[in-house]
PDB file of N, CA and C in Angstrom:
ATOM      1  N   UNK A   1       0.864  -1.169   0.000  1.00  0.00           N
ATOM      2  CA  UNK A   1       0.000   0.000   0.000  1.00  0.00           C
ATOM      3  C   UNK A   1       0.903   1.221   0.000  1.00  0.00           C
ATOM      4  N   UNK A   2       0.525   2.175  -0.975  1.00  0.00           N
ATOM      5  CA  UNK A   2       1.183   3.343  -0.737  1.00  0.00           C
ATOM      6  C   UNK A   2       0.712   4.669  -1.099  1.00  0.00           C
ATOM      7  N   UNK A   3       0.849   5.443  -0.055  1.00  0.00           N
ATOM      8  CA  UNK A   3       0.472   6.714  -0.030  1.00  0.00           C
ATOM      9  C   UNK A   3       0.730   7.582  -1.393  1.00  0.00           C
ATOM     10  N   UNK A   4      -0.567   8.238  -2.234  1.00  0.00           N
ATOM     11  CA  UNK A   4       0.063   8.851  -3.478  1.00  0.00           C
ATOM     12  C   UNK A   4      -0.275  10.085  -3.653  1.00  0.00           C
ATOM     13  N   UNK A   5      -0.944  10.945  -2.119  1.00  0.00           N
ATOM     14  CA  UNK A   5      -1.270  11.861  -1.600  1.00  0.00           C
ATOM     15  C   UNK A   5      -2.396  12.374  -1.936  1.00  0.00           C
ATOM     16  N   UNK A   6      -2.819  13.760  -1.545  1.00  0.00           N
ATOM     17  CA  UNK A   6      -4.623  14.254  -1.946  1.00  0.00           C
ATOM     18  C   UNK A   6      -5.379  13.164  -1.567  1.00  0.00           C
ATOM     19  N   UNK A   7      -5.389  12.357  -0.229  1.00  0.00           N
ATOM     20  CA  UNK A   7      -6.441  11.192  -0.127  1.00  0.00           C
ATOM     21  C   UNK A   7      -6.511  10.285  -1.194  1.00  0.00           C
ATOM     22  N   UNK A   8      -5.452   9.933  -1.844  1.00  0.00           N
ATOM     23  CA  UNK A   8      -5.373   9.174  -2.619  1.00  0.00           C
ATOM     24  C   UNK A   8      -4.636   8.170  -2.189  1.00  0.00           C
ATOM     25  N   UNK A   9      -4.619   6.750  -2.775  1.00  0.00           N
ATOM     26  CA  UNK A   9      -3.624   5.367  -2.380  1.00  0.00           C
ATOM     27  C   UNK A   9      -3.574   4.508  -3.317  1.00  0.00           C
ATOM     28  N   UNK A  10      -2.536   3.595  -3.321  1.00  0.00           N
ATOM     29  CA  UNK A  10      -2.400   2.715  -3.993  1.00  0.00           C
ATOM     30  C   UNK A  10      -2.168   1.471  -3.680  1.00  0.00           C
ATOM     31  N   UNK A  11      -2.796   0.107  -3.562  1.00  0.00           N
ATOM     32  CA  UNK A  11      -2.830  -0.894  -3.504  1.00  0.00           C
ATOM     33  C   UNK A  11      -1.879  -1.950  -4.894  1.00  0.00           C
ATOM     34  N   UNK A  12      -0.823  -2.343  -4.465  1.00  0.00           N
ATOM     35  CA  UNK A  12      -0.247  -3.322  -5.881  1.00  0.00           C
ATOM     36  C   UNK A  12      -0.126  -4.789  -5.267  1.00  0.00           C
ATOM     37  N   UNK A  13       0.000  -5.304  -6.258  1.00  0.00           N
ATOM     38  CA  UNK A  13       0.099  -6.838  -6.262  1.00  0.00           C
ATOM     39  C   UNK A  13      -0.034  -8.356  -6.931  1.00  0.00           C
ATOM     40  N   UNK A  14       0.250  -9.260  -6.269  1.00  0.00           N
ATOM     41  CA  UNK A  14       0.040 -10.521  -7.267  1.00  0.00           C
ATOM     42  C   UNK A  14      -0.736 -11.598  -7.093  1.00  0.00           C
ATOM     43  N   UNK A  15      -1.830 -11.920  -8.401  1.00  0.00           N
ATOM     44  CA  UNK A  15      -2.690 -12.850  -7.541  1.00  0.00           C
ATOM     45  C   UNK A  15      -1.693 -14.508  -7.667  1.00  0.00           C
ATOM     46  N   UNK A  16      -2.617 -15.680  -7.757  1.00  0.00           N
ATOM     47  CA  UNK A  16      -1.325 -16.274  -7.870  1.00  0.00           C
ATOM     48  C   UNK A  16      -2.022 -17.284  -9.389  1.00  0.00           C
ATOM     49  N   UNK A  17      -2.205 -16.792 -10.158  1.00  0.00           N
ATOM     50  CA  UNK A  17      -3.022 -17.451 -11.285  1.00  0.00           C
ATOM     51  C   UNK A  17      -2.240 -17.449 -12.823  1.00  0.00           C
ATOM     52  N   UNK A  18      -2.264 -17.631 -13.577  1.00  0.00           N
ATOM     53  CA  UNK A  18      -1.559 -17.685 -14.987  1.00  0.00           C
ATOM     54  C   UNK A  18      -1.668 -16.424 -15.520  1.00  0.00           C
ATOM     55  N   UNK A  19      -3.072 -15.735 -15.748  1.00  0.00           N
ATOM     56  CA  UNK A  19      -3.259 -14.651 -16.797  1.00  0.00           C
ATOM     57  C   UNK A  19      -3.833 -13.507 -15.464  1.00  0.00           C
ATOM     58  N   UNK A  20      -3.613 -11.987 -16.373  1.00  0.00           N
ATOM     59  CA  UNK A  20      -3.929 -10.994 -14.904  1.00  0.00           C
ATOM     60  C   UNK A  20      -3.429 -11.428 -13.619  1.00  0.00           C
ATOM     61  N   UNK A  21      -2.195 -11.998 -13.295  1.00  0.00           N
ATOM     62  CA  UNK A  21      -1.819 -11.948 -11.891  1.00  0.00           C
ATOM     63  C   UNK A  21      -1.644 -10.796 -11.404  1.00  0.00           C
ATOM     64  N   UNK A  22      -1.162  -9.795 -11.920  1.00  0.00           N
ATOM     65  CA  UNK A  22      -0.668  -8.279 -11.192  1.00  0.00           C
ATOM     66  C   UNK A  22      -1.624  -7.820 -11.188  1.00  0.00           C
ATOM     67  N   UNK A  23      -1.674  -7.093 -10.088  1.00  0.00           N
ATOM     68  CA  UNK A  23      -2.833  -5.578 -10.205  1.00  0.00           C
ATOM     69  C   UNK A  23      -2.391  -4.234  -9.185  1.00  0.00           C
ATOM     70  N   UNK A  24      -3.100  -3.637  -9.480  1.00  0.00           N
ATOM     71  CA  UNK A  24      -3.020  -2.277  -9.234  1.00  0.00           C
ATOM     72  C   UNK A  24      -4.510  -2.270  -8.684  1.00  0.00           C
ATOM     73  N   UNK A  25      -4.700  -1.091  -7.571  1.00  0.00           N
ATOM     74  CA  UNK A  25      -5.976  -0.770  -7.254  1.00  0.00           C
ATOM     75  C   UNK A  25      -5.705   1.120  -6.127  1.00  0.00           C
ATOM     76  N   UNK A  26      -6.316   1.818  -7.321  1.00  0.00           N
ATOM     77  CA  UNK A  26      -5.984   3.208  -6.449  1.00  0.00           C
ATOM     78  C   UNK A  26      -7.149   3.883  -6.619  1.00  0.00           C
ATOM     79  N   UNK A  27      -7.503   4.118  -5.003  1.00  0.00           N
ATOM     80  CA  UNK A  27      -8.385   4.207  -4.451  1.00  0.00           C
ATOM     81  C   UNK A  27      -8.474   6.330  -3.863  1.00  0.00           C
ATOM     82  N   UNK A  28      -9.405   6.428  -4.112  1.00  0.00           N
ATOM     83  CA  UNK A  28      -9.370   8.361  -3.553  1.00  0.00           C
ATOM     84  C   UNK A  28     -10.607   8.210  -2.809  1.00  0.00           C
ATOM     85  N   UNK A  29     -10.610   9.012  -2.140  1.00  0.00           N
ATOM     86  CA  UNK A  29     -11.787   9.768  -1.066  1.00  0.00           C
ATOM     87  C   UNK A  29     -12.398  10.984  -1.620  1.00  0.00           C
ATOM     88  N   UNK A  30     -11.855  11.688  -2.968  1.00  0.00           N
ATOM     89  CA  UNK A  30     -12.247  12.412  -3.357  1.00  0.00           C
ATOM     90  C   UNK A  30     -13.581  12.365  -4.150  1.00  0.00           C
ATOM     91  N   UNK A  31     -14.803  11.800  -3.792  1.00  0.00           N
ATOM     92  CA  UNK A  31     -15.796  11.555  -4.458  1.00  0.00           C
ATOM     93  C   UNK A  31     -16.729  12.669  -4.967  1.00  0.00           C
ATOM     94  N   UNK A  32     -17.576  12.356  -5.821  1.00  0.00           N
ATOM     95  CA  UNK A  32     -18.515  13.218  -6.245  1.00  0.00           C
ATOM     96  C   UNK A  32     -19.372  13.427  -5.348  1.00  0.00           C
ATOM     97  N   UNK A  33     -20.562  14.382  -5.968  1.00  0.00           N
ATOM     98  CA  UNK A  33     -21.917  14.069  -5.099  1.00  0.00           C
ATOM     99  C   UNK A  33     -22.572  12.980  -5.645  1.00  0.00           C
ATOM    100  N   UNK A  34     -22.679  12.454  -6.712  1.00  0.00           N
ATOM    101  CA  UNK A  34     -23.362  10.936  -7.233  1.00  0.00           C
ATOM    102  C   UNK A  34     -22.927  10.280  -6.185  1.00  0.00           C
ATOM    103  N   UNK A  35     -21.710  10.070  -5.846  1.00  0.00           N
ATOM    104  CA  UNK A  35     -20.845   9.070  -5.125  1.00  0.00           C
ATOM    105  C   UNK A  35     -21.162   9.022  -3.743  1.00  0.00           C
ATOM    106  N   UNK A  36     -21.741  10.245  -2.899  1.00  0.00           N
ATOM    107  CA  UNK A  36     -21.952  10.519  -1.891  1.00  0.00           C
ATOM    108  C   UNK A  36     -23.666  10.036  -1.649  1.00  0.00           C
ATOM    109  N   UNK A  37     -24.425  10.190  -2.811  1.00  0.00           N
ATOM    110  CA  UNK A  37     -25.762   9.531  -2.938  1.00  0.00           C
ATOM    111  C   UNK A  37     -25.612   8.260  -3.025  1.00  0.00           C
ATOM    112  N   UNK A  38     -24.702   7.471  -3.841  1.00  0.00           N
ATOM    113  CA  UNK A  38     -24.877   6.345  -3.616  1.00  0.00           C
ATOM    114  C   UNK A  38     -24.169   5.710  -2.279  1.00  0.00           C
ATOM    115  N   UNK A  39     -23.616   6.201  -1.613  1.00  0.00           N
ATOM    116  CA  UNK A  39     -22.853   5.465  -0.277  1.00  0.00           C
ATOM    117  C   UNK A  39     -22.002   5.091  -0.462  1.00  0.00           C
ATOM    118  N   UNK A  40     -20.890   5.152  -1.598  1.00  0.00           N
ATOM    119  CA  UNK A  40     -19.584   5.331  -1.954  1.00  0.00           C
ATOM    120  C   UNK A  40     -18.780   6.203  -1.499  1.00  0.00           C
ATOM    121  N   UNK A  41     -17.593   5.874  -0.109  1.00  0.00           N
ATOM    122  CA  UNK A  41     -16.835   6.220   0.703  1.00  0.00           C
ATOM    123  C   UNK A  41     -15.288   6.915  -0.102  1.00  0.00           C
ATOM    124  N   UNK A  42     -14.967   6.279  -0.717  1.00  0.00           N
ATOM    125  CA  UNK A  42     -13.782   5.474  -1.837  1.00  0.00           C
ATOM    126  C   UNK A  42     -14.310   5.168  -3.192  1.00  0.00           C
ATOM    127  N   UNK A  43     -13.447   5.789  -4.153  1.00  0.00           N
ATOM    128  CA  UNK A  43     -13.934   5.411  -5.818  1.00  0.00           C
ATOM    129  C   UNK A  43     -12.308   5.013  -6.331  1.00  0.00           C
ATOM    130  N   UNK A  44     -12.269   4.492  -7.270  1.00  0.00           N
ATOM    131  CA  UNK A  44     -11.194   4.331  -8.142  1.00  0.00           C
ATOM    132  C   UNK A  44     -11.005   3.226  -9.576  1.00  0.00           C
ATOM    133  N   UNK A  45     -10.112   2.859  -9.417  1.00  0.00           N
ATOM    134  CA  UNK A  45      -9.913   2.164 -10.663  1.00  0.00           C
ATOM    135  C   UNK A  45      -8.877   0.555 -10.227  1.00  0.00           C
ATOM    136  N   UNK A  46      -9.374  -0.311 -10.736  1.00  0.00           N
ATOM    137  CA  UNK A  46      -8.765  -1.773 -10.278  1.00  0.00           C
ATOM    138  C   UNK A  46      -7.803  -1.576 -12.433  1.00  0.00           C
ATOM    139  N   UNK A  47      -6.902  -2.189 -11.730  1.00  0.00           N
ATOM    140  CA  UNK A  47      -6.044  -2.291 -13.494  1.00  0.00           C
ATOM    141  C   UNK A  47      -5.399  -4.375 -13.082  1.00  0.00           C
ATOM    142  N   UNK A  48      -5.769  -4.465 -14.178  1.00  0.00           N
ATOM    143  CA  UNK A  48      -4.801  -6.094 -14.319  1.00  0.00           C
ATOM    144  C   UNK A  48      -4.109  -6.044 -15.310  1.00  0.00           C
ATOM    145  N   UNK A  49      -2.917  -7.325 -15.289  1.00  0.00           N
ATOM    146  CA  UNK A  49      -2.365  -7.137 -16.378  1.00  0.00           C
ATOM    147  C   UNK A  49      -1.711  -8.644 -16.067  1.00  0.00           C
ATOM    148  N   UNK A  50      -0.739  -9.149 -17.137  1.00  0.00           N
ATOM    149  CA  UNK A  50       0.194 -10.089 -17.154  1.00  0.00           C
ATOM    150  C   UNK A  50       1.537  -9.644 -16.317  1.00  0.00           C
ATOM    151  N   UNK A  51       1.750  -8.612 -16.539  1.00  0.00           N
ATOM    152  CA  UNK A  51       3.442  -7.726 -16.170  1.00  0.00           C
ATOM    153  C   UNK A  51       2.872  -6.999 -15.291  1.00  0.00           C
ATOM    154  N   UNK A  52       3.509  -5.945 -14.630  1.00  0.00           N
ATOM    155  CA  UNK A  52       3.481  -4.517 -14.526  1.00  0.00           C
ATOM    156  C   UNK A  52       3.245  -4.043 -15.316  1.00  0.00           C
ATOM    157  N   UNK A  53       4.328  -4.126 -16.377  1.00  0.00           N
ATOM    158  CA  UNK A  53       4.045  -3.431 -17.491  1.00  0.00           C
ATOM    159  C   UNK A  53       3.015  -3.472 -18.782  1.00  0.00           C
ATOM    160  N   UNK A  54       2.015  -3.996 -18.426  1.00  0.00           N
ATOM    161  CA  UNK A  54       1.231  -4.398 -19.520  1.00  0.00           C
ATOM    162  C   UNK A  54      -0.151  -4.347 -18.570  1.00  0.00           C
ATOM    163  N   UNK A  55      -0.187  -3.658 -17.404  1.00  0.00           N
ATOM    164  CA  UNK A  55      -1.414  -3.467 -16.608  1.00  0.00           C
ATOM    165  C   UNK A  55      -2.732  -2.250 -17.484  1.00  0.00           C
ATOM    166  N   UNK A  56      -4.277  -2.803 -17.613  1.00  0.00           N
ATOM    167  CA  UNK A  56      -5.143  -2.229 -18.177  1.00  0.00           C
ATOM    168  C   UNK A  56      -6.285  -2.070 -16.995  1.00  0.00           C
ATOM    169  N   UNK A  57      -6.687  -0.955 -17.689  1.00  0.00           N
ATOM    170  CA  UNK A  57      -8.369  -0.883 -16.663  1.00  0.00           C
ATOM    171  C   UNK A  57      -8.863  -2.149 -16.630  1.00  0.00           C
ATOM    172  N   UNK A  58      -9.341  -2.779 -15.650  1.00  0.00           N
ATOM    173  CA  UNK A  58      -9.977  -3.852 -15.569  1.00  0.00           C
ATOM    174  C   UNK A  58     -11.903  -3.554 -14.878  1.00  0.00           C
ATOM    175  N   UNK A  59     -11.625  -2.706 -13.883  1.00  0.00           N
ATOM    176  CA  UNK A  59     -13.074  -2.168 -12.875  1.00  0.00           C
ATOM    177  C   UNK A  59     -13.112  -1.131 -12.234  1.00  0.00           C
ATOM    178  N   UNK A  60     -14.303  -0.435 -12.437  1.00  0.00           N
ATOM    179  CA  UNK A  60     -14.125   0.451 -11.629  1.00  0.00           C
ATOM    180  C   UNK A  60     -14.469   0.145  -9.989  1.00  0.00           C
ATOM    181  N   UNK A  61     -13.718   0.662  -8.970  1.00  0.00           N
ATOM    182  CA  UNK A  61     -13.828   0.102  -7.872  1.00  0.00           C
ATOM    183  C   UNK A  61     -14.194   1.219  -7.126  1.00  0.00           C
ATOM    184  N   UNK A  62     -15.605   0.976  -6.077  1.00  0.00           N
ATOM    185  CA  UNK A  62     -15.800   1.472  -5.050  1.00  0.00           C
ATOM    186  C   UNK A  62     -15.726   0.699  -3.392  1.00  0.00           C
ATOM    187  N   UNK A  63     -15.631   1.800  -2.593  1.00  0.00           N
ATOM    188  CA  UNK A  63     -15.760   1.130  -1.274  1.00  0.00           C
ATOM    189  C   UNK A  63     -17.119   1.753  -0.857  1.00  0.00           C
ATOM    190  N   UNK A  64     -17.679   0.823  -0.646  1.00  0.00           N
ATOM    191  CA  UNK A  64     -19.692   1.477  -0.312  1.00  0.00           C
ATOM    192  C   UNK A  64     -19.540   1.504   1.041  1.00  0.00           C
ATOM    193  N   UNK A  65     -20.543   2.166   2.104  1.00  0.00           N
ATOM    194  CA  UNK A  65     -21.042   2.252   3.363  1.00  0.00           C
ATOM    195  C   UNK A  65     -22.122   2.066   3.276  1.00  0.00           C
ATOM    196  N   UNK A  66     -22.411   0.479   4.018  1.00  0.00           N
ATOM    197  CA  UNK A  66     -23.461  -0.336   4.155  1.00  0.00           C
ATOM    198  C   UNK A  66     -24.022  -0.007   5.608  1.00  0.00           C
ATOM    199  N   UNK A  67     -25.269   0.647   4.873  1.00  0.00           N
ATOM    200  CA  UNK A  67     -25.854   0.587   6.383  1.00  0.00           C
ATOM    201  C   UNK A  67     -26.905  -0.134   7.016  1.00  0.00           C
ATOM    202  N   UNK A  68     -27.276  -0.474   8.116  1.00  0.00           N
ATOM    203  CA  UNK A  68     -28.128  -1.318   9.041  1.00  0.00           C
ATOM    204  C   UNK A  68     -29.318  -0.658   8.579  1.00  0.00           C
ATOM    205  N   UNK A  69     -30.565  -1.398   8.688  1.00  0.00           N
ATOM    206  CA  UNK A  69     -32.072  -0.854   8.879  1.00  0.00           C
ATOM    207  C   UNK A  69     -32.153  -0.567   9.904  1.00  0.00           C
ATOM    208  N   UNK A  70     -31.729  -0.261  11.070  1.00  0.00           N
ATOM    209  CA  UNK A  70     -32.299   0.723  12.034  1.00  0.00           C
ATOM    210  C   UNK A  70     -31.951   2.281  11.876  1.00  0.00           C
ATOM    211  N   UNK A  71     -30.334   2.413  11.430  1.00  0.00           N
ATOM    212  CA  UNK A  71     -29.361   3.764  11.429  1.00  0.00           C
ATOM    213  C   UNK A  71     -29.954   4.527  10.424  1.00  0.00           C
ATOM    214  N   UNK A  72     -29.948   5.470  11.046  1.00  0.00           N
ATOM    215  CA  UNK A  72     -30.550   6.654  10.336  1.00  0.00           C
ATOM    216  C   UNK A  72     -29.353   7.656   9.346  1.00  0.00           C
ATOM    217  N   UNK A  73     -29.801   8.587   8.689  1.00  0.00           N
ATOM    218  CA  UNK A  73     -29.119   9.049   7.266  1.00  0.00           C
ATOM    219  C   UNK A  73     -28.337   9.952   8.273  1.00  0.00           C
ATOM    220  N   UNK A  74     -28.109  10.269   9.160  1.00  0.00           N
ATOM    221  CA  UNK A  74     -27.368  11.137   9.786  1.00  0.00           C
ATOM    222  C   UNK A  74     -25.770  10.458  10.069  1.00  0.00           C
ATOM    223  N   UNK A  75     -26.239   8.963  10.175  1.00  0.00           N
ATOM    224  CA  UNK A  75     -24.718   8.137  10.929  1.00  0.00           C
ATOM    225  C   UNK A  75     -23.852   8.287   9.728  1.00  0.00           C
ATOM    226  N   UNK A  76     -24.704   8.166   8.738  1.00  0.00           N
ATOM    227  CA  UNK A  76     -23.940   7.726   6.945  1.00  0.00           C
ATOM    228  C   UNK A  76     -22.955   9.074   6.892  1.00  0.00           C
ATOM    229  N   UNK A  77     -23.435  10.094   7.161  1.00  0.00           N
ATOM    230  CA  UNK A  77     -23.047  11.338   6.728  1.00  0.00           C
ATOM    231  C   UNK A  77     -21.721  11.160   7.807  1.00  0.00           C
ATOM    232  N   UNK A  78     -21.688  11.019   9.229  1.00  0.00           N
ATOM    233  CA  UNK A  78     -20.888  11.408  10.371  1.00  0.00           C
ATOM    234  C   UNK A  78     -19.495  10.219   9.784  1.00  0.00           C
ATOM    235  N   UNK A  79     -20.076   9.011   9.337  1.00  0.00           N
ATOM    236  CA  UNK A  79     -19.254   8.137   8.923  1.00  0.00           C
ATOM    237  C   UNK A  79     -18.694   8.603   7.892  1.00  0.00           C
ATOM    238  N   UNK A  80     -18.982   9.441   6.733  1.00  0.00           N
ATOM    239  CA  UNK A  80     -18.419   9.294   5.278  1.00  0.00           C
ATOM    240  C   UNK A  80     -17.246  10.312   5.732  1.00  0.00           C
ATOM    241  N   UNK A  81     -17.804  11.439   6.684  1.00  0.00           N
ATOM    242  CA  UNK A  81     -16.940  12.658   7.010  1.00  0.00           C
ATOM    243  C   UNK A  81     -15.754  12.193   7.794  1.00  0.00           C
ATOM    244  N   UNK A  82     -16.028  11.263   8.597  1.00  0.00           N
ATOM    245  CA  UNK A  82     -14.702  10.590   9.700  1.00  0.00           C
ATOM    246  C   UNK A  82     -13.817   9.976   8.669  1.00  0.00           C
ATOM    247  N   UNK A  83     -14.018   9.282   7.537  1.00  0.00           N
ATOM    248  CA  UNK A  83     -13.534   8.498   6.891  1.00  0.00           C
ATOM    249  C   UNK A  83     -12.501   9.374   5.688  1.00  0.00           C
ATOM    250  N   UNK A  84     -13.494  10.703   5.000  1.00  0.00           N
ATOM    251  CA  UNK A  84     -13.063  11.091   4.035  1.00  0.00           C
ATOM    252  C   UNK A  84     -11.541  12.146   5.014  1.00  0.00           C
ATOM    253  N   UNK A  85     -11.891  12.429   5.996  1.00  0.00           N
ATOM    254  CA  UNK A  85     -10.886  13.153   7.268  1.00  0.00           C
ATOM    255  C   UNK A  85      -9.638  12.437   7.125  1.00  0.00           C
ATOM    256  N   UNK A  86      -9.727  10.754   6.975  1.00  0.00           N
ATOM    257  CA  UNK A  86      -8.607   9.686   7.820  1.00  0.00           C
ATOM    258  C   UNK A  86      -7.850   9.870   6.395  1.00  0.00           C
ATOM    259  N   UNK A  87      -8.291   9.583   5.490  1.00  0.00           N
ATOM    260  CA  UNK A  87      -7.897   9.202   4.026  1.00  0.00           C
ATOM    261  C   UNK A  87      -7.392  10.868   3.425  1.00  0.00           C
ATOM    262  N   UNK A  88      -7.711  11.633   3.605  1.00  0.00           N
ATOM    263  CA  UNK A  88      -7.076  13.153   2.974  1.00  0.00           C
ATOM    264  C   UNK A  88      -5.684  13.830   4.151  1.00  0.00           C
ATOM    265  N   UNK A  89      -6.375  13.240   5.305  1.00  0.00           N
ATOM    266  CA  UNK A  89      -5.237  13.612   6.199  1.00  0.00           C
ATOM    267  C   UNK A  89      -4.072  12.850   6.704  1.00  0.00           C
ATOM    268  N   UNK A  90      -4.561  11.272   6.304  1.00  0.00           N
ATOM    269  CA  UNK A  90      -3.334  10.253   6.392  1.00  0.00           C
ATOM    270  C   UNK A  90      -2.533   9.966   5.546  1.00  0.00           C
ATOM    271  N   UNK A  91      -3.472  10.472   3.966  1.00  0.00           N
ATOM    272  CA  UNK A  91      -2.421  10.199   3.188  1.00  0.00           C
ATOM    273  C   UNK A  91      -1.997  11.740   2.572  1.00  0.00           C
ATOM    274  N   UNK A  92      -1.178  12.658   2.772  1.00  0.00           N
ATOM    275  CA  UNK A  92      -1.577  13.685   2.450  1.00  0.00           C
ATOM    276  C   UNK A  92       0.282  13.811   1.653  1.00  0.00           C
TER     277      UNK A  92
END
């Protein structure tokens, strides 16, 4: 994992399979308001490839905030704000 600043990160690695073993996955806190309607914490982009060097878009990747049927739209908000705080100020 590594810090690539502006609440941004990067996840690399290897799965352990023949084809697309490598990937990439970089992740921001910088979301839209779509992103904030849908409960998307984290947006980014997943890339695979054979190499490093031959890594392509593969998905777009979100991290959602799943919430309980009791919690009300207020926790979502207190949560997205604690979260988007950790991620702009940890990785800065």
């Amino acid at each position: 994992m590594k810090c690539l600043g502006n609440g941004r990160f990067e996840i690399t690695g290897q799965f352990s399979r023949q084809t697309d073993s490598y990937f990439r996955l970089v992740l921001s806190s910088q979301v839209t308001d779509d992103d904030i309607t849908d409960r998307y914490i984290l947006s980014g982009d997943l890339e695979l490839g054979d190499t490093k060097e031959t890594m392509q878009q593969s998905h777009f990747a979100v991290v959602k905030f799943e919430q309980k049927q009791n919690q009300q739209i207020h926790i979502f908000n207190d949560y997205y704000i604690k979260a988007r705080r950790f991620f702009l100020l940890g990785c800065v």
